[in-house]
Protein backbone atom coordinates (compact mmCIF):
# COMPACT_ATOMS: atom_id res chain seq x y z
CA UNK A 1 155.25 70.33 97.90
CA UNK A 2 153.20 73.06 98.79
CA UNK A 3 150.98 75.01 95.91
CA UNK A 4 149.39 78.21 95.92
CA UNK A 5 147.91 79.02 92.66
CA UNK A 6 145.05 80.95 91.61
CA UNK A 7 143.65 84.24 90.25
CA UNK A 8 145.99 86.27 91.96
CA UNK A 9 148.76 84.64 89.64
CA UNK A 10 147.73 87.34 87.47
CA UNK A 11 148.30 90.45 89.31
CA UNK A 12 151.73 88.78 90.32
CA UNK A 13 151.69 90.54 93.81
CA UNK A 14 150.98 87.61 96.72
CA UNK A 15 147.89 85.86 97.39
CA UNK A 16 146.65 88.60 99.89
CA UNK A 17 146.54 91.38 97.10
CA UNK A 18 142.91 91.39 97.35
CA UNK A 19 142.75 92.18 101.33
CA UNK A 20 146.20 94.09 101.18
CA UNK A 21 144.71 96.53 98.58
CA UNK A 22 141.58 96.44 99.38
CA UNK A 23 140.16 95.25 96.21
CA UNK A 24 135.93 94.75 95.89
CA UNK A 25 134.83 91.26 93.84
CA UNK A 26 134.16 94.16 90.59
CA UNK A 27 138.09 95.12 90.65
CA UNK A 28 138.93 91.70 90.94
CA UNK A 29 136.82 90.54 88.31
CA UNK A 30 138.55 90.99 85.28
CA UNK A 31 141.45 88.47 86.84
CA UNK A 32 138.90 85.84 86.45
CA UNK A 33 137.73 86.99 82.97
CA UNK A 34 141.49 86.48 81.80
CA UNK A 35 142.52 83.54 83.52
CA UNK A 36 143.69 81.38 80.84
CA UNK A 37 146.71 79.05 82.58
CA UNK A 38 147.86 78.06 78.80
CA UNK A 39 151.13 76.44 79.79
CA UNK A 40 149.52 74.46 83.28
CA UNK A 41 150.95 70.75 83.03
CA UNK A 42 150.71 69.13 86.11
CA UNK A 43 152.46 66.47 84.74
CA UNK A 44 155.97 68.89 84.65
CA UNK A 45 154.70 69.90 88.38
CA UNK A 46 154.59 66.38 89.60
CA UNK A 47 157.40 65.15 87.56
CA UNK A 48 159.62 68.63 89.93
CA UNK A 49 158.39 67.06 92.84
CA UNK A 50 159.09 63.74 92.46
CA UNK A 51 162.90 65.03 91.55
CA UNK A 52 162.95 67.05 94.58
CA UNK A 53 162.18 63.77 96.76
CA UNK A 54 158.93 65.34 97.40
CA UNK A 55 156.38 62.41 98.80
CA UNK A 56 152.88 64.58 98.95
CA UNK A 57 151.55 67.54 97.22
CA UNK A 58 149.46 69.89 98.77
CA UNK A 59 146.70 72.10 96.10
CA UNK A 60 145.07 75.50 96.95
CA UNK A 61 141.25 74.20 95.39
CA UNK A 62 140.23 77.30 96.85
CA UNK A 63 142.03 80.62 98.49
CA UNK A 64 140.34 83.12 100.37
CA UNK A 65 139.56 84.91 97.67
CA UNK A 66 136.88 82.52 97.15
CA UNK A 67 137.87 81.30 93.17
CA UNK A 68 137.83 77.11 93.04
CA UNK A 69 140.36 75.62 90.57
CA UNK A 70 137.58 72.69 90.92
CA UNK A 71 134.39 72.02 89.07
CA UNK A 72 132.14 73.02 91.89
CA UNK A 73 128.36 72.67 91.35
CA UNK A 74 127.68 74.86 94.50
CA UNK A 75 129.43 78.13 92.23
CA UNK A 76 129.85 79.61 89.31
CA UNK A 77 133.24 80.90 90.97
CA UNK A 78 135.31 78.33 89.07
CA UNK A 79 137.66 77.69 86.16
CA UNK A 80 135.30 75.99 84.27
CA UNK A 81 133.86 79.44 83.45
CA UNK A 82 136.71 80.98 82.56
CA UNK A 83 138.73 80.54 79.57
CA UNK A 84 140.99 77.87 81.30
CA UNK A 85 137.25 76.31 80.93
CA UNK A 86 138.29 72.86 82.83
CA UNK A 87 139.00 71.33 86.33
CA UNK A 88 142.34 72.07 86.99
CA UNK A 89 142.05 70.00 90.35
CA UNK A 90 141.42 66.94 88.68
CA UNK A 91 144.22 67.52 86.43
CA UNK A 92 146.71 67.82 89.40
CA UNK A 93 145.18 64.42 91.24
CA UNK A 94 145.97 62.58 88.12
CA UNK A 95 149.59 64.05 87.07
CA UNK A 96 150.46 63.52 90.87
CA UNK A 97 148.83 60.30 91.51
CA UNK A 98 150.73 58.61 88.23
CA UNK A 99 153.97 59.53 90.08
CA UNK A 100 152.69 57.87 93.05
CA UNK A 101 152.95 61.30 95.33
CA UNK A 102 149.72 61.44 98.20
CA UNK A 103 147.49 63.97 97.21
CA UNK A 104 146.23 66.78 99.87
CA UNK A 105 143.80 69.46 99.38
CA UNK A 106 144.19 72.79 100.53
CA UNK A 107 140.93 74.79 101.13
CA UNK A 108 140.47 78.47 102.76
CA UNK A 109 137.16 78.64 105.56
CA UNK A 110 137.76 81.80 104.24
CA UNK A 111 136.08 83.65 101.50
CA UNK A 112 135.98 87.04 100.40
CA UNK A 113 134.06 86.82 97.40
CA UNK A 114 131.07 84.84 98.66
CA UNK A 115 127.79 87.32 99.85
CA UNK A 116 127.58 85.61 103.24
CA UNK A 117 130.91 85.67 104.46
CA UNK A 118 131.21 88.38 107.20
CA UNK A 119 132.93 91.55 104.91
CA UNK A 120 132.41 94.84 106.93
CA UNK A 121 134.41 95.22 110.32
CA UNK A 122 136.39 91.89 110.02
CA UNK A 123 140.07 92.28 110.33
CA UNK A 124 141.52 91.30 106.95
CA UNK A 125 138.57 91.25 104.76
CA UNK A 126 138.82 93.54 101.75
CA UNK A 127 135.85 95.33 102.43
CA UNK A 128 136.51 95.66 106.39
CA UNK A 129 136.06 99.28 106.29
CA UNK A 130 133.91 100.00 103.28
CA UNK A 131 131.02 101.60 104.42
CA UNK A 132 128.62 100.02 101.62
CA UNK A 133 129.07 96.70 103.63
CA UNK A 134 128.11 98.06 107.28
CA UNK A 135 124.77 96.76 107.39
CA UNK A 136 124.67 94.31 104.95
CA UNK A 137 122.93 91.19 106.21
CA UNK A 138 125.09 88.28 106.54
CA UNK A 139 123.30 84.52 106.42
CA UNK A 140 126.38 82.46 107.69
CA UNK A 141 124.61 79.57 108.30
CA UNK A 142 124.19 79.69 104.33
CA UNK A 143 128.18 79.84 103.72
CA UNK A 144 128.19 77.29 106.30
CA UNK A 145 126.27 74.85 104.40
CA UNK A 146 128.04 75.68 101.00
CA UNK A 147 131.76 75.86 102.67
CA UNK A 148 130.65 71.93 103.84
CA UNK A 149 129.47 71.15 100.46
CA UNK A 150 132.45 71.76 98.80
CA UNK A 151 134.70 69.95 101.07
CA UNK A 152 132.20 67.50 100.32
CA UNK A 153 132.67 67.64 96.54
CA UNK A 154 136.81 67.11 97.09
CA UNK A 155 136.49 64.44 99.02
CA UNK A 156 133.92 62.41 97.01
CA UNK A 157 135.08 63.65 93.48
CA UNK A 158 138.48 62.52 93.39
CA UNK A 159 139.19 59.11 95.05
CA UNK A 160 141.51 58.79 97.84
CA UNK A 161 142.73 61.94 99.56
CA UNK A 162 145.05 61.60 101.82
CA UNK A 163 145.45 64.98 103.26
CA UNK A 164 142.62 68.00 104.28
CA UNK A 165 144.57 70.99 104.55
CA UNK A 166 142.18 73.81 106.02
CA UNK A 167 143.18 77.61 106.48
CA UNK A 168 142.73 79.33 108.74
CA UNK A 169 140.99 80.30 111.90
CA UNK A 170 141.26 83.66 113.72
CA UNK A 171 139.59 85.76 116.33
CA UNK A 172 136.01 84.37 116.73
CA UNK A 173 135.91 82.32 113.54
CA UNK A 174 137.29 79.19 115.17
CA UNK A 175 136.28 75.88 115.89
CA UNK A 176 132.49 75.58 116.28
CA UNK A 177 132.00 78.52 114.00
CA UNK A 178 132.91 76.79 111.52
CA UNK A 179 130.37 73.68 112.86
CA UNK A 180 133.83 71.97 112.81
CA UNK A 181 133.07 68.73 114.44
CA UNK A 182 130.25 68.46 112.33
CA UNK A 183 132.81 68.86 109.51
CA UNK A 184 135.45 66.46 110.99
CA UNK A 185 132.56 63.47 111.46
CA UNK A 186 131.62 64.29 107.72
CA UNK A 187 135.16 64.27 106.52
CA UNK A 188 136.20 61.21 108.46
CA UNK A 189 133.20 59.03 107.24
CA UNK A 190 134.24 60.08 103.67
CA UNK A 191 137.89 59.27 104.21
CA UNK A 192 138.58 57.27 107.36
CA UNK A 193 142.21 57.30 106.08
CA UNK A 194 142.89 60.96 105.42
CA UNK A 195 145.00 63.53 107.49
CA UNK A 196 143.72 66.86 108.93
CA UNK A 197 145.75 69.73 109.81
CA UNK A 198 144.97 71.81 112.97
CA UNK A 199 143.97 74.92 111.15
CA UNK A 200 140.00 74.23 111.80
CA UNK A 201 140.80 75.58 115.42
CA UNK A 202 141.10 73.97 118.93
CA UNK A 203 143.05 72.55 120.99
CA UNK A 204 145.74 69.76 119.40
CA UNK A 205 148.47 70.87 122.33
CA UNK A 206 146.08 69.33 125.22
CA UNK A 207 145.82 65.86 127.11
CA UNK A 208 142.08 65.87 125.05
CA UNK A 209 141.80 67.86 122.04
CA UNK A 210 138.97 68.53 120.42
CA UNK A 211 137.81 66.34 117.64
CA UNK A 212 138.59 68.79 115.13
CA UNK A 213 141.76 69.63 116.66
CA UNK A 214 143.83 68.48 114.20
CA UNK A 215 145.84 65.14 113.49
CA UNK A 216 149.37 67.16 112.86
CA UNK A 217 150.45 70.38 114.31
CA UNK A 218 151.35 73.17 111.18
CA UNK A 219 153.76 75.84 112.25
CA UNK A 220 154.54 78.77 108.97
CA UNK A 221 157.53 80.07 108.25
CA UNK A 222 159.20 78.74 111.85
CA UNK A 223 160.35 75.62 112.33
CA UNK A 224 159.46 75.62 116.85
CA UNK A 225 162.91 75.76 118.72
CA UNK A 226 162.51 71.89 120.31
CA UNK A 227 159.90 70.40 118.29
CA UNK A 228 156.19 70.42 119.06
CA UNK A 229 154.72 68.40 122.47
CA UNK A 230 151.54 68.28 123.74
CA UNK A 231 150.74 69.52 127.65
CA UNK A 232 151.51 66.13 128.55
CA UNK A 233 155.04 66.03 127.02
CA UNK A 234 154.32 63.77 124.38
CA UNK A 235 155.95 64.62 120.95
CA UNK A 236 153.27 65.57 118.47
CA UNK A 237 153.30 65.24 114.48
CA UNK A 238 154.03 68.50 112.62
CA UNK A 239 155.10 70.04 109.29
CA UNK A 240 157.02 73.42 109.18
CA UNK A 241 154.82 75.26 105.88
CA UNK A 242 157.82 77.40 104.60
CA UNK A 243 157.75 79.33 101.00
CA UNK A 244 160.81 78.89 99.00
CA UNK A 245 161.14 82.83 98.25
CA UNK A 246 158.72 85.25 100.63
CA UNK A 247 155.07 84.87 99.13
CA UNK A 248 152.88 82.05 98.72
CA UNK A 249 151.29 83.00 95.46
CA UNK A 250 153.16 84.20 92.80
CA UNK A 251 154.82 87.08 93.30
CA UNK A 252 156.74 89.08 89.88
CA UNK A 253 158.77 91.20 92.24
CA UNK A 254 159.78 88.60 94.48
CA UNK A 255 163.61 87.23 93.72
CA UNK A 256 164.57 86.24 97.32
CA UNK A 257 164.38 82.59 96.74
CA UNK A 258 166.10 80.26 99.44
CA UNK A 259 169.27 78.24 98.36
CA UNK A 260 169.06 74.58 98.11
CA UNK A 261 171.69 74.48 101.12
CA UNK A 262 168.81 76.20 102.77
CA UNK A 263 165.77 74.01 102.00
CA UNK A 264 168.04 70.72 102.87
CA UNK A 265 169.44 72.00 106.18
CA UNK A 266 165.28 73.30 107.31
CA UNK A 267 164.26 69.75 106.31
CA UNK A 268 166.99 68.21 108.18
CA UNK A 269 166.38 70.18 110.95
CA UNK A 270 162.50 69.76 111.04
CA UNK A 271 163.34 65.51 110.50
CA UNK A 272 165.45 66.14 113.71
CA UNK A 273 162.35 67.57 115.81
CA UNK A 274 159.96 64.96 114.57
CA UNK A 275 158.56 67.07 112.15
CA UNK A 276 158.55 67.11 108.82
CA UNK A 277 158.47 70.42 106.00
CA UNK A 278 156.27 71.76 103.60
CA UNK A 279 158.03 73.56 101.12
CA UNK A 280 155.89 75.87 99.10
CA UNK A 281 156.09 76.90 95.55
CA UNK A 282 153.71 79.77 93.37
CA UNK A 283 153.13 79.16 89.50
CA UNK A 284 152.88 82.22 87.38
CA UNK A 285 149.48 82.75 85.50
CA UNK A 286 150.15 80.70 82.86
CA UNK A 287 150.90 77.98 85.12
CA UNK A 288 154.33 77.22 85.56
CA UNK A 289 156.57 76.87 88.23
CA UNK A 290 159.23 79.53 88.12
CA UNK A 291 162.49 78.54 86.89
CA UNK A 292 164.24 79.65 90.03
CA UNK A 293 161.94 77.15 92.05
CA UNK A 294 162.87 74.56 90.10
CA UNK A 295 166.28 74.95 90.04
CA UNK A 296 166.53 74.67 93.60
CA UNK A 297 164.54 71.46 93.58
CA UNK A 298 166.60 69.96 91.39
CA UNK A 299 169.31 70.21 93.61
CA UNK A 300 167.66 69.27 96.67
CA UNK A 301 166.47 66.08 94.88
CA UNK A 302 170.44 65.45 93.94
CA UNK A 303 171.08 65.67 97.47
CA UNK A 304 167.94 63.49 98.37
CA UNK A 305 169.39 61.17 95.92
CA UNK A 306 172.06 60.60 97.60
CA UNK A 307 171.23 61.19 101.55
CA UNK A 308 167.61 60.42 101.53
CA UNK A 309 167.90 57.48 103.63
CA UNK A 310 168.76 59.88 106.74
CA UNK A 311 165.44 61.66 106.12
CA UNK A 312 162.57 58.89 105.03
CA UNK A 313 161.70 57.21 108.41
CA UNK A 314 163.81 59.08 110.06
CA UNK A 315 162.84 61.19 113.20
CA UNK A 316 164.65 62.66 116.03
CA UNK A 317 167.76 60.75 118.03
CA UNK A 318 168.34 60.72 121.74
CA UNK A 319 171.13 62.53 121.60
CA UNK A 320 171.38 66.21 122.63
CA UNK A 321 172.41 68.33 119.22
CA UNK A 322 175.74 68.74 118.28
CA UNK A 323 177.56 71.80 117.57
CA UNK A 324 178.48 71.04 114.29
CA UNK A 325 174.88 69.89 113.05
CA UNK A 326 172.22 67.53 113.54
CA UNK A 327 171.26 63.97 114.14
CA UNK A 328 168.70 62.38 112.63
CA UNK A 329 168.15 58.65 113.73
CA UNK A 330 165.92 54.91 112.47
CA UNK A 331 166.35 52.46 114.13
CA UNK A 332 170.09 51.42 114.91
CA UNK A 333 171.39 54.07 112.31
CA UNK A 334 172.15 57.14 113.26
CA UNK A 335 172.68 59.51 111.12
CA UNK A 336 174.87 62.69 111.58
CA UNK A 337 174.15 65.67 109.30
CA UNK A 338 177.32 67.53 109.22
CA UNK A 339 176.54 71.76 108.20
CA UNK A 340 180.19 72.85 109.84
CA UNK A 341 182.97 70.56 109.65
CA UNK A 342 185.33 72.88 111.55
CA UNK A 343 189.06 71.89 111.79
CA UNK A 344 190.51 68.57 112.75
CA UNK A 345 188.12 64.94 113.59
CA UNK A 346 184.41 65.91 114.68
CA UNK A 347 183.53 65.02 117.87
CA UNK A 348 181.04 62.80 118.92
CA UNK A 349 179.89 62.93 122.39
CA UNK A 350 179.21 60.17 124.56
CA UNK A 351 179.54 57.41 121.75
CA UNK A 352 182.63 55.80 122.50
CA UNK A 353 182.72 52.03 121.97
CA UNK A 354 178.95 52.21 120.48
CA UNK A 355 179.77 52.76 117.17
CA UNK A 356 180.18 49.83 115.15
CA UNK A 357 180.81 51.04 111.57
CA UNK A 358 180.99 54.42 109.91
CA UNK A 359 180.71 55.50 106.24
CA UNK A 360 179.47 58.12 104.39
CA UNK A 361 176.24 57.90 103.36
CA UNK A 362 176.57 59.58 99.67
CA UNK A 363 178.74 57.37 98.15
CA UNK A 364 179.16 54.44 101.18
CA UNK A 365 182.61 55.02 101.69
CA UNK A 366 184.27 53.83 105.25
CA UNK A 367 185.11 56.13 108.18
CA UNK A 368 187.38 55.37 110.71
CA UNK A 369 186.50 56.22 114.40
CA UNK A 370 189.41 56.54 116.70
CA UNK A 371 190.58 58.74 119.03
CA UNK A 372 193.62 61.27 118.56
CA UNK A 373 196.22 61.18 120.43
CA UNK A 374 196.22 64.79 121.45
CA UNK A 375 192.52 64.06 122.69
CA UNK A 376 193.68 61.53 125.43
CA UNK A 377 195.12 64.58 127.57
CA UNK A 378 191.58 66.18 127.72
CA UNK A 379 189.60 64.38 130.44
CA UNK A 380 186.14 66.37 129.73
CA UNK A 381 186.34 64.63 126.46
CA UNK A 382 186.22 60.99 127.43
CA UNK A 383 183.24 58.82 126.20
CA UNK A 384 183.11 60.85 122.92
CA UNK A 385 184.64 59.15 119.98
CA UNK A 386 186.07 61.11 116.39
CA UNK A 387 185.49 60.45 112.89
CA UNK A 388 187.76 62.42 110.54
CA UNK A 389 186.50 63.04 106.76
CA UNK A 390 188.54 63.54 104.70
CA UNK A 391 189.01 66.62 101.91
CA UNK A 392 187.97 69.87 103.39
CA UNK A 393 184.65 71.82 103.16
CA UNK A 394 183.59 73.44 99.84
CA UNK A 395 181.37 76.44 99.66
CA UNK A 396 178.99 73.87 97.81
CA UNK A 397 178.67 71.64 100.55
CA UNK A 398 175.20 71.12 101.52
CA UNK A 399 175.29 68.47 104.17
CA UNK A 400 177.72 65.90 104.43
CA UNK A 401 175.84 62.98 106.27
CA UNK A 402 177.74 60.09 108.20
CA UNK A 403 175.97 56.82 108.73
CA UNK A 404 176.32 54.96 112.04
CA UNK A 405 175.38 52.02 112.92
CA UNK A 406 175.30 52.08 116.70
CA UNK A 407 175.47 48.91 119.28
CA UNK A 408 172.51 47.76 121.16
């Protein structure tokens, strides 16, 4: 689970609505004035995710617009000063952490409401072409050493972290602009254990990366054609960040939220690519997860319920992908995710005489594999073997997943 929560909650319009409009820290002020999240339980958010089959949680501490949902000593930019008047960071470790999800921590290099952060000709800053800004004098090495200290305050305030979620670089501000490997040593001797995504800049796609290139690879809203690889050919770990409607931050106008037949197929899909997906989700300013949102977890976690076996551990089969789906393969099981059952047996290429069993993994009923006897006239079919399930397709079929246990 992906979150992306903050002071543009209020003006309901997408995280951006600061740089999209154009709005100065004085417009924007009276968002933090009235931020008062008076229905945020993390415990309801946690208890979604853990429904939804959800096994980490991802937390925007801080956007680009500079506000910290976290007690930090380093600004007054915070929710402790407004009339939410608490941590709302440490809330979420602790409602997520009971359910036993990993906790990660999403934090912008960005920031458009601190004084030294570059303002006037930068490409998405809201005050890139206000003339008040154009000769302002900018100490970065100043946001530097605050930006550090409060990735230094998340990962020594909360216990264990197990992911470091960083967003984003672009044009020049990349990689040592940032001081990143400066960064990376600091973050690694806080938490040897703890993830980093590739967002600092550099390199993760080559034979040596950088050593703040990233431990996973973090593709939005795409999951990459054949997976990710580095120039060596060697698969690489990656998420897919997706939104479950078409804004990150709550967004009142926004109803185009994706289908639960949707979300399942992307994850099964990602699973099949060795990658994995982070599905995002905006609470509304008084901090709660839309209903629609939910409702499509829900279902997802019925499904997970069910077929979650064929996505935990799981990761992609040596197999070339089937027409009517995907595979998704642990060990000896392979396991065939079925979006378009078509008319007649499906068709399993090449696996003649190396499938030992078949059932269905959603209620562990057994399949029998045989081989028509219309299919014995079609030479270009030999080595495949057919599995025929019975019933036929509903409009409410997700993914109808057959287990197989395959010979050595």
């Amino acid at each position: 689970m992906f979150i992306h929560w903050g002071l543009y909650a209020i003006p309901a319009r997408g995280e951006w609505v600061r740089s999209h409009e154009r709005i100065s820290n004085e417009q924007y002020q009276p968002y933090f004035e009235a931020f008062n999240p008076v229905r945020y339980n993390p415990k309801e958010w946690a208890k979604a995710a853990k429904t939804a089959g959800q096994k980490y949680a991802i937390l925007t501490t801080k956007h680009h617009d500079g506000f910290c949902l976290f007690d930090s000593q380093l600004t007054d930019y915070k929710a402790t000063n407004t009339p939410a008047g608490r941590d709302l960071v440490r809330e979420f470790v602790e409602a997520f952490r009971a359910e036993g999800i990993g906790i990660g921590f999403y934090y912008s290099l960005i920031d458009w409401h601190h004084e030294d952060y570059p303002a006037y000709g930068d490409r998405i800053h809201p005050m890139r072409s206000n003339e008040a800004y154009k000769d302002k004098d900018h100490q970065f090495e100043r946001y530097l050493e605050y930006m550090h200290g409060q990735v230094r305050e998340l990962l020594t305030g909360y216990g264990k972290i197990d992911i470091m979620w960083f967003d984003f670089s672009y044009d020049e501000m990349t990689g040592e602009k940032w001081k990143a490997a400066e960064l990376v040593q600091m973050i690694r001797s806080l938490q040897p254990d703890i993830l980093i995504d590739n967002r600092l800049g550099g390199h993760i796609k080559a034979a040596e990366p950088e050593i703040y290139a990233g431990d996973f690879y973090s593709p939005e809203q795409i999951v990459p054609p054949g997976g990710v690889v580095n120039e060596l050919g060697e698969p690489l770990p990656w998420e897919a960040c997706i939104t479950l409607n078409d804004n990150w931050g709550y967004h009142a106008g926004d109803p185009h939220t994706k289908s639960a037949r949707q979300v399942v197929r992307t994850l099964v899909e990602c699973v099949s690519k060795n990658g994995n997906l982070l599905l995002n989700v905006g609470p509304d300013a008084k901090g709660e997860i839309p209903e629609a949102s939910l409702d499509v977890l829900s279902k997802v976690g019925r499904w997970m319920e069910r077929n979650g076996d064929s996505i935990y551990g799981c990761s992609a089969a040596n197999l070339p992908k089937p027409e009517w789906g995907r595979y998704t393969q642990r060990g000896s099981r392979l396991y065939a995710h079925v979006f378009d059952r078509g008319i007649g047996p499906i068709y399993f290429a090449g696996l003649k005489d190396r499938i030992r069993r078949a059932r269905l993994l959603a209620d562990g009923s057994e399949l029998q594999v045989s081989v028509p006897w219309m299919a014995e006239q079609y030479s270009d079919i030999e080595g495949g073997a057919f599995i025929h399930l019975p019933g036929a397709e509903s409009d409410e079929d997700i993914d109808t997943v057959i287990e197989l246990e395959l010979a050595d």
